[in-house]
C-alpha atoms as a PDB file:
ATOM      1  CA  UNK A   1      -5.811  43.146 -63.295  1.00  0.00           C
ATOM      2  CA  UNK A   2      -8.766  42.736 -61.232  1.00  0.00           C
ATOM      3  CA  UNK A   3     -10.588  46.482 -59.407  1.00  0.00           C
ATOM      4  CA  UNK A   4      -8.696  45.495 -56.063  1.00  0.00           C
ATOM      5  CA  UNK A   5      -5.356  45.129 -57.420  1.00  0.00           C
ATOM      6  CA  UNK A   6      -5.378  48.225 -59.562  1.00  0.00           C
ATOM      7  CA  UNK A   7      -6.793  50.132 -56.448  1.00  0.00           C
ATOM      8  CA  UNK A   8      -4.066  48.749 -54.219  1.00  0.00           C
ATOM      9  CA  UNK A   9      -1.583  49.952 -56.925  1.00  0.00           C
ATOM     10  CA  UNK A  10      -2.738  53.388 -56.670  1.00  0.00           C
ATOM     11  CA  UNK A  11      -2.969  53.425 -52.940  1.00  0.00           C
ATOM     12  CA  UNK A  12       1.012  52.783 -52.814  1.00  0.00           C
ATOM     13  CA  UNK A  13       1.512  55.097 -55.375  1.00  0.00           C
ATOM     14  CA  UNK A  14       0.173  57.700 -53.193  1.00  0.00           C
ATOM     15  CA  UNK A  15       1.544  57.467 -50.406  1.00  0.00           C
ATOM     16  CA  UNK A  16      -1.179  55.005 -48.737  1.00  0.00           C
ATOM     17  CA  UNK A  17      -0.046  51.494 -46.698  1.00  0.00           C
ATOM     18  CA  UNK A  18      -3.506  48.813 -48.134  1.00  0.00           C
ATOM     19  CA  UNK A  19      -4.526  45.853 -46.637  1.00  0.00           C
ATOM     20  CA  UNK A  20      -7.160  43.863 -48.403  1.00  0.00           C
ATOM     21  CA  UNK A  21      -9.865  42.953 -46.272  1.00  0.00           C
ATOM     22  CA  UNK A  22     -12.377  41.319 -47.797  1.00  0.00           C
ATOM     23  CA  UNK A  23     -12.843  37.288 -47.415  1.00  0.00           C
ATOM     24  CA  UNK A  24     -13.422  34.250 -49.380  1.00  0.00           C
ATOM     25  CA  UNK A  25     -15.635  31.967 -47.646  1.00  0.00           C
ATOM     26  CA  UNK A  26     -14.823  28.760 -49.452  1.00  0.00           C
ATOM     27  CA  UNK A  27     -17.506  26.647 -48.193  1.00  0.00           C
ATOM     28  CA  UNK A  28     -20.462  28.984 -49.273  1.00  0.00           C
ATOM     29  CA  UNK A  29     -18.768  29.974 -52.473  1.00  0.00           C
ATOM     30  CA  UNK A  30     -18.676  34.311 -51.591  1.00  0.00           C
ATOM     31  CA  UNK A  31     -16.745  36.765 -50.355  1.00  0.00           C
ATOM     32  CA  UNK A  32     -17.285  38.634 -47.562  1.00  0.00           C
ATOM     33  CA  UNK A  33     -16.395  42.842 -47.231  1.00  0.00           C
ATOM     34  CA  UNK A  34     -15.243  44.030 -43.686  1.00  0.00           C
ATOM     35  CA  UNK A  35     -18.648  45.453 -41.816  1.00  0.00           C
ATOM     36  CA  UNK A  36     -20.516  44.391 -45.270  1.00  0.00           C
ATOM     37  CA  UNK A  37     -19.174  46.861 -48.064  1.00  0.00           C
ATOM     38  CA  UNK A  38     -15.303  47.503 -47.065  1.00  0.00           C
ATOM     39  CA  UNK A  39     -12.474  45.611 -49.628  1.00  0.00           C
ATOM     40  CA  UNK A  40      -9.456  47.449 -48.736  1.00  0.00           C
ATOM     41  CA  UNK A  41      -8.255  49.407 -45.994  1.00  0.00           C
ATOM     42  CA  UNK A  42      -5.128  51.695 -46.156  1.00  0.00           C
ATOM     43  CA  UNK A  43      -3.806  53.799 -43.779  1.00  0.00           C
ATOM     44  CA  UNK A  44      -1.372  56.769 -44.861  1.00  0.00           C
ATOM     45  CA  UNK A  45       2.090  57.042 -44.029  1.00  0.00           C
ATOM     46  CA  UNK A  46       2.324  60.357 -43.270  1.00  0.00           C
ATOM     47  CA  UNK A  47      -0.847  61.785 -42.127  1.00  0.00           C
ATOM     48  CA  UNK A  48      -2.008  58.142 -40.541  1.00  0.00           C
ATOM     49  CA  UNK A  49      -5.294  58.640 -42.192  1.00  0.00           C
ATOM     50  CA  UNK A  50      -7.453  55.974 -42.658  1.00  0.00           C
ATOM     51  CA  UNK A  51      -9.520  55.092 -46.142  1.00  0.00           C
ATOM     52  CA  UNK A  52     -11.770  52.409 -46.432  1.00  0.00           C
ATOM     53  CA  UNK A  53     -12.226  51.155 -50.317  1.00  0.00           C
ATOM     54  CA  UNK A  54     -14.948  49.245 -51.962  1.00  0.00           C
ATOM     55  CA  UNK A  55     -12.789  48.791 -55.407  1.00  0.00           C
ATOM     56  CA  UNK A  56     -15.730  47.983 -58.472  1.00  0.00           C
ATOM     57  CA  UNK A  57     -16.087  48.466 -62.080  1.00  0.00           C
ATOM     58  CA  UNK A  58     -17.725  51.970 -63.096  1.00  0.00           C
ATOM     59  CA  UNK A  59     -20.769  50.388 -63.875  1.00  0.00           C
ATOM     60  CA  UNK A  60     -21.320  48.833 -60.589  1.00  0.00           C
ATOM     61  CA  UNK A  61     -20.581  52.094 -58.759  1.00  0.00           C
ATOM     62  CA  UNK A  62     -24.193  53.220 -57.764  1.00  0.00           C
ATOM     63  CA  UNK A  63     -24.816  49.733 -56.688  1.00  0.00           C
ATOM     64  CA  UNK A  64     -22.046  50.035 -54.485  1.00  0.00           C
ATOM     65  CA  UNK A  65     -22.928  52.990 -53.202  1.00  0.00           C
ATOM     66  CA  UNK A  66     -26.335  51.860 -52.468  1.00  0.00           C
ATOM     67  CA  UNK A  67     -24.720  49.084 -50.578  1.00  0.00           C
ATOM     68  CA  UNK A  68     -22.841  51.024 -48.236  1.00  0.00           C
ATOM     69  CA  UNK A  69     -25.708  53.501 -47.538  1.00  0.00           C
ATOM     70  CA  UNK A  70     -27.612  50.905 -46.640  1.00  0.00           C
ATOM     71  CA  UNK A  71     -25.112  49.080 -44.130  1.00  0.00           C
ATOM     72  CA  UNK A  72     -25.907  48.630 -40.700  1.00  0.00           C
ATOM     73  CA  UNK A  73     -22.167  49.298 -39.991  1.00  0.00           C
ATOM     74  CA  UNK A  74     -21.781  52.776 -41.930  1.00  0.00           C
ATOM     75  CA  UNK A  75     -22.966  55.226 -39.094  1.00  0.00           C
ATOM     76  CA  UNK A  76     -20.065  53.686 -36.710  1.00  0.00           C
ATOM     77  CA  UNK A  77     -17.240  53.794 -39.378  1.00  0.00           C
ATOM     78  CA  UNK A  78     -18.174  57.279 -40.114  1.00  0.00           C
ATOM     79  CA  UNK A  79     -17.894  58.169 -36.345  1.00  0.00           C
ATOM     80  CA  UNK A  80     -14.585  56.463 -36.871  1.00  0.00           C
ATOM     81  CA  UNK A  81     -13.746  59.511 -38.756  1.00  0.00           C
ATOM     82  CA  UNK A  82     -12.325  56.897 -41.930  1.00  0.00           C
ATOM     83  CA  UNK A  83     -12.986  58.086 -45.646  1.00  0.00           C
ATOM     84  CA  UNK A  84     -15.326  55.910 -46.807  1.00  0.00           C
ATOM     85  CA  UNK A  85     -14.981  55.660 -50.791  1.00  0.00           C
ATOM     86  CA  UNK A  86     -16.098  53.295 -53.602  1.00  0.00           C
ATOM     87  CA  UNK A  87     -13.644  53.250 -56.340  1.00  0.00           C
ATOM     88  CA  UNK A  88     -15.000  52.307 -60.087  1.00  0.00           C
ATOM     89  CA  UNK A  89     -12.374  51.463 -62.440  1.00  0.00           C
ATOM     90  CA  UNK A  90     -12.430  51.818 -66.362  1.00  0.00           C
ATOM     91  CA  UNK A  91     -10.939  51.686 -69.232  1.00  0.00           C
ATOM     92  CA  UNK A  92     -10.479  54.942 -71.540  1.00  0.00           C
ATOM     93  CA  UNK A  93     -10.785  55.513 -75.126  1.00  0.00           C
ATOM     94  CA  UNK A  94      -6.915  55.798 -75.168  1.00  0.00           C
ATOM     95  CA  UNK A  95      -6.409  52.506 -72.885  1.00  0.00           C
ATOM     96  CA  UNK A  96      -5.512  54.114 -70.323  1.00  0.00           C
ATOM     97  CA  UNK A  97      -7.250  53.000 -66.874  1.00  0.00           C
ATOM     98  CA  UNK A  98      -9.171  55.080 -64.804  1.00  0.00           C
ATOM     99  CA  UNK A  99     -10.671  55.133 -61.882  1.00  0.00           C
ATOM    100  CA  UNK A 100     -13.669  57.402 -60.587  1.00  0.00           C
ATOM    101  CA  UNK A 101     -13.814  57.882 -56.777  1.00  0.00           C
ATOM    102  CA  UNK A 102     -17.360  58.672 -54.925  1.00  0.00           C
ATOM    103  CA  UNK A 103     -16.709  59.699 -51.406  1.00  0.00           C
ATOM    104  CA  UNK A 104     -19.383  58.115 -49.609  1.00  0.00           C
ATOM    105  CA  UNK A 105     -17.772  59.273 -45.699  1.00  0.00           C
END
């Protein structure tokens, strides 16, 4: 199960309504993140706040958050008052998955 799913997973476990976001572009072979670093977007049922996810491996984390600090696009989502979070997935010494969250809002 690939970062995104496993993040979407959780989302709906807690409560959270995702959308993936990001885009394949077929013809130059990438994929593209919403405003350069967003992969998934939920929005909570009850509260109707709104999360923006850039779903990784643990060891990619920094990178990611590197990435999103250095996005033209950050200063506007913040003003947009969305949590702005890069989740890094792993797998534990028992085999169970999990996940550590930097809040980058």
């Amino acid at each position: 199960m690939s970062p995104t799913n496993r993040s979407i997973k959780k989302l709906e476990e807690e409560g959270w309504i995702p959308q993936v976001v990001e885009q394949w572009v077929p013809h130059a072979k990438i994929r593209r993140d919403l405003f350069g670093f967003i992969d998934i977007l939920g929005i909570h049922k009850d509260s109707g706040d709104v999360i923006a996810i850039q779903a990784t491996t643990r060891s990619h984390v920094s990178d990611r958050v590197k990435k999103i600090e250095n996005s033209k696009y950050v200063d506007a989502v913040r003003k947009c008052a969305w949590s702005i979070e890069v989740w890094g997935w792993y797998q534990a010494k028992d085999g169970d998955w999990k996940v550590r969250i930097v809040d980058c809002s």
